[in-house]
C-alpha atoms as a PDB file:
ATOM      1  CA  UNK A   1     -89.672 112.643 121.784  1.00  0.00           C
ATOM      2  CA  UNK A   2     -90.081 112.239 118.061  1.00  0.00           C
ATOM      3  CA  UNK A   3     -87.815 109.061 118.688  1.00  0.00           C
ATOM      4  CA  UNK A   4     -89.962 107.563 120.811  1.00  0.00           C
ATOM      5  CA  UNK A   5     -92.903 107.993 119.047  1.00  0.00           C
ATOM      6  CA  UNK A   6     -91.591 106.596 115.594  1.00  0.00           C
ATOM      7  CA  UNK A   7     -90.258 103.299 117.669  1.00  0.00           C
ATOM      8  CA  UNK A   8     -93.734 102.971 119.292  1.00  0.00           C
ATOM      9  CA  UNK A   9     -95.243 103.126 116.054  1.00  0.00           C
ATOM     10  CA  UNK A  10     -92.524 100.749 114.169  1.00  0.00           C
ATOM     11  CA  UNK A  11     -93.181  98.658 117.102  1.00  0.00           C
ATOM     12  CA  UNK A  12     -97.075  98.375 117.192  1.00  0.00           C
ATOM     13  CA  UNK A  13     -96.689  98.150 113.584  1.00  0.00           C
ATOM     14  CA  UNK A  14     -94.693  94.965 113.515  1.00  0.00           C
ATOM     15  CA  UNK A  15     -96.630  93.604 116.089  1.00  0.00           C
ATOM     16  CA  UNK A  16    -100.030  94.064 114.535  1.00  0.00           C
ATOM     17  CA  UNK A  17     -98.784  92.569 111.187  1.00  0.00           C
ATOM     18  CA  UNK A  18     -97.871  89.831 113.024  1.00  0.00           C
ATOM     19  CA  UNK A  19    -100.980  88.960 114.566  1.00  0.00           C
ATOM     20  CA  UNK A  20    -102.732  89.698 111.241  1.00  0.00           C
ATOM     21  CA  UNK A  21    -100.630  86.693 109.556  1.00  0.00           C
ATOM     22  CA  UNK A  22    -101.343  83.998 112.158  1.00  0.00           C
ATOM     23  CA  UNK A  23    -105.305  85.313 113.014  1.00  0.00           C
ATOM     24  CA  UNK A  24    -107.758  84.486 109.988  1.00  0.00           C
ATOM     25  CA  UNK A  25    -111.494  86.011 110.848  1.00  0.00           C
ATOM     26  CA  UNK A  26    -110.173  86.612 114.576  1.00  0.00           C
ATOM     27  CA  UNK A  27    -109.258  88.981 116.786  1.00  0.00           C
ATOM     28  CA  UNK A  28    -106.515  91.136 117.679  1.00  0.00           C
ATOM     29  CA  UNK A  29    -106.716  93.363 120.638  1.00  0.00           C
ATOM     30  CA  UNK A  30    -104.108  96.087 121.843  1.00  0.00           C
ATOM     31  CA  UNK A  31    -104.538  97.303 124.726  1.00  0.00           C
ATOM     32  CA  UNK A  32    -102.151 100.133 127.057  1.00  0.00           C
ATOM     33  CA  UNK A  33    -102.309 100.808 130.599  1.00  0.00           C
ATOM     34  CA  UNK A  34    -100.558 102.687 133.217  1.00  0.00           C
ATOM     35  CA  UNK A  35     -98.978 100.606 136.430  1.00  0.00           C
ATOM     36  CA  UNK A  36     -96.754 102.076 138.598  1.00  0.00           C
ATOM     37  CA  UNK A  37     -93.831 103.060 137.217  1.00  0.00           C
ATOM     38  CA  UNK A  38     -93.979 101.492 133.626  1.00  0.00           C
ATOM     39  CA  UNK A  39     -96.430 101.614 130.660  1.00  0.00           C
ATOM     40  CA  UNK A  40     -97.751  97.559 129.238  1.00  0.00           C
ATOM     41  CA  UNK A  41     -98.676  97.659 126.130  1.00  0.00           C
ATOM     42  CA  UNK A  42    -100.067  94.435 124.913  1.00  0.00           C
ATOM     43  CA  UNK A  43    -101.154  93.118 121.627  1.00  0.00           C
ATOM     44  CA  UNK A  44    -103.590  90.087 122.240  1.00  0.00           C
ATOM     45  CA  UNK A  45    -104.675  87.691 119.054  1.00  0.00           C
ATOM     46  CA  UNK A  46    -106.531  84.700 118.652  1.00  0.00           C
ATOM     47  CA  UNK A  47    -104.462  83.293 115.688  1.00  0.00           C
ATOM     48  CA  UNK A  48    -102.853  80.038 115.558  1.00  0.00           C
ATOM     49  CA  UNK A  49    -100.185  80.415 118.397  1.00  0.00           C
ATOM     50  CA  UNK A  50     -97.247  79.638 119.194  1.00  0.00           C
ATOM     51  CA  UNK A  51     -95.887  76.486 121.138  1.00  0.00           C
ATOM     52  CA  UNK A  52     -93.085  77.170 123.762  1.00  0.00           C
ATOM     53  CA  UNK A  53     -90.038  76.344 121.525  1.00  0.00           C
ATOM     54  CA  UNK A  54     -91.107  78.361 119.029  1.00  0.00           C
ATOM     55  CA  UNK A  55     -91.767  81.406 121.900  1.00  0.00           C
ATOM     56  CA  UNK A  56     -88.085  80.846 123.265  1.00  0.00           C
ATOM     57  CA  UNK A  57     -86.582  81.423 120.071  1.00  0.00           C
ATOM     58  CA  UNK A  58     -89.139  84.164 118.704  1.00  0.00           C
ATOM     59  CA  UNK A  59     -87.014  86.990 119.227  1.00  0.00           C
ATOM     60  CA  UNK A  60     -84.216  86.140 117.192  1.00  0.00           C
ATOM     61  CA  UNK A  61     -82.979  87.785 114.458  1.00  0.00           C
ATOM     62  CA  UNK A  62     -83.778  85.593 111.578  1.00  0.00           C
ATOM     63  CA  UNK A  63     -85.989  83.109 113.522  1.00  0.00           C
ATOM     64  CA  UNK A  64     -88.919  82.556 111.712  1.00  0.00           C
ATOM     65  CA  UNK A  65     -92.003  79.906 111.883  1.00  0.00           C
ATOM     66  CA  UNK A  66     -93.960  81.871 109.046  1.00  0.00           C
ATOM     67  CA  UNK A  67     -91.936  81.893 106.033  1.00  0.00           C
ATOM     68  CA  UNK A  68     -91.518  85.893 106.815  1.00  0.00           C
ATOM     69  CA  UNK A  69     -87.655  87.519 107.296  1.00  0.00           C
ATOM     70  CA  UNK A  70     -87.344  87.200 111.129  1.00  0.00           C
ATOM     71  CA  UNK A  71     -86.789  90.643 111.607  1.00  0.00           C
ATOM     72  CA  UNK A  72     -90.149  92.213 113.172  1.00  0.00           C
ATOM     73  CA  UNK A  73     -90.240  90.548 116.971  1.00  0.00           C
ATOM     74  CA  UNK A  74     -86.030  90.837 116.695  1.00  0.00           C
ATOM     75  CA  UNK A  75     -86.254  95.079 115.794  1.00  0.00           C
ATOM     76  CA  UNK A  76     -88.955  95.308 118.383  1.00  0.00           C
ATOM     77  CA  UNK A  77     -86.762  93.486 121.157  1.00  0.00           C
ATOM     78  CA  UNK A  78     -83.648  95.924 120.026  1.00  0.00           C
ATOM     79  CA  UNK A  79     -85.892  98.991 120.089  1.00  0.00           C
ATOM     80  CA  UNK A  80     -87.759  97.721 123.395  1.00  0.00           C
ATOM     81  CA  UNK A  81     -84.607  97.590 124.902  1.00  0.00           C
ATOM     82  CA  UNK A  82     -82.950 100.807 123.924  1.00  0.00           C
ATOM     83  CA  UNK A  83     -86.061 102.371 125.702  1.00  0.00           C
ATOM     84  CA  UNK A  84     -84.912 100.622 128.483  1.00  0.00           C
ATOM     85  CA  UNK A  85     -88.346  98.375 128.790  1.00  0.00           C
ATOM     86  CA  UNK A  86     -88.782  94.229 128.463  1.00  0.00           C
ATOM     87  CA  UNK A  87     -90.837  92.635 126.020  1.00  0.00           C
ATOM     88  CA  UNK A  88     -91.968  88.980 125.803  1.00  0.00           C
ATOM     89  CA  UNK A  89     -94.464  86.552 124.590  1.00  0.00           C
ATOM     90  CA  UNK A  90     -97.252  84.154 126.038  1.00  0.00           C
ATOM     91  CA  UNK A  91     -99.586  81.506 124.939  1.00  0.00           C
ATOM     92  CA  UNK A  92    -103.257  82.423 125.504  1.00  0.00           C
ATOM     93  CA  UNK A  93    -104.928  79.370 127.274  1.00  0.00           C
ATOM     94  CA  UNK A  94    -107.101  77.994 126.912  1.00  0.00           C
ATOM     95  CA  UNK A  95    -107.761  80.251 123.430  1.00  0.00           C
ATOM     96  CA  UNK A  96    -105.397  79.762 120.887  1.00  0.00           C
ATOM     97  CA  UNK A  97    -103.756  82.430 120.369  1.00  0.00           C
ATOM     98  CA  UNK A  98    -100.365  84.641 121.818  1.00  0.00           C
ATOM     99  CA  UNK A  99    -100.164  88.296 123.737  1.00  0.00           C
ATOM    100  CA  UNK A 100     -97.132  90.089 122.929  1.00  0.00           C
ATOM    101  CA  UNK A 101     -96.201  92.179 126.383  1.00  0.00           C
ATOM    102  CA  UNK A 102     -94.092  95.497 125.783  1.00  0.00           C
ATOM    103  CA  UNK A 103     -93.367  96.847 129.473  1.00  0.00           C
ATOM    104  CA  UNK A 104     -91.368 100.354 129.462  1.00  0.00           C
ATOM    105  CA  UNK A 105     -90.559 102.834 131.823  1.00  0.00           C
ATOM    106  CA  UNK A 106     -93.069 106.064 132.322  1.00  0.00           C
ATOM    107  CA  UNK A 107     -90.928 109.096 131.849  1.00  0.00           C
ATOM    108  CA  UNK A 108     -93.129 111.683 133.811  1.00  0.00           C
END
């Protein structure tokens, strides 16, 4: 359990960083809800975005459109996935802006 909980934290971490780089005087929303089987956890901002290139690409290790090391979105794809959960990105429209979906499964 104690596993989980520090890669949910590393994971909301890098994620909220994130959205604090690319959102001046905005907003960043995380939100967690229970459907079915699996657990979303989302992290909504209303920064500058991303275009689709830059989304396919985001995950990367090394990828970068910030100037940062590439290595937050790629750790939480590696951790998302050891979980066994999905992860991905997408545009907020018409607000600028990207949500950052974490799905994993709900162990009860």
């Amino acid at each position: 359990v104690c596993g989980i909980r520090d890669s949910m934290l590393t994971m909301l971490y890098n994620l909220v960083i994130n959205a604090s780089r690319h959102t001046r005087g905005g907003r960043i929303l995380l939100l967690a809800e229970k459907q079915d089987r699996e657990v979303l956890i989302s992290v909504r901002d209303n920064g500058d975005g991303m275009v689709e290139e830059t989304i396919a690409h985001a995950f990367d290790r090394g990828f970068t459109k910030d100037g940062g090391h590439g290595l937050g979105l790629a750790l939480c794809l590696e951790l998302t996935e050891y979980h066994g959960g999905r992860i991905w990105i997408e545009p907020n429209d018409p607000e600028k802006g990207i949500t950052v979906f974490i799905a994993l499964p709900d162990r009860e």
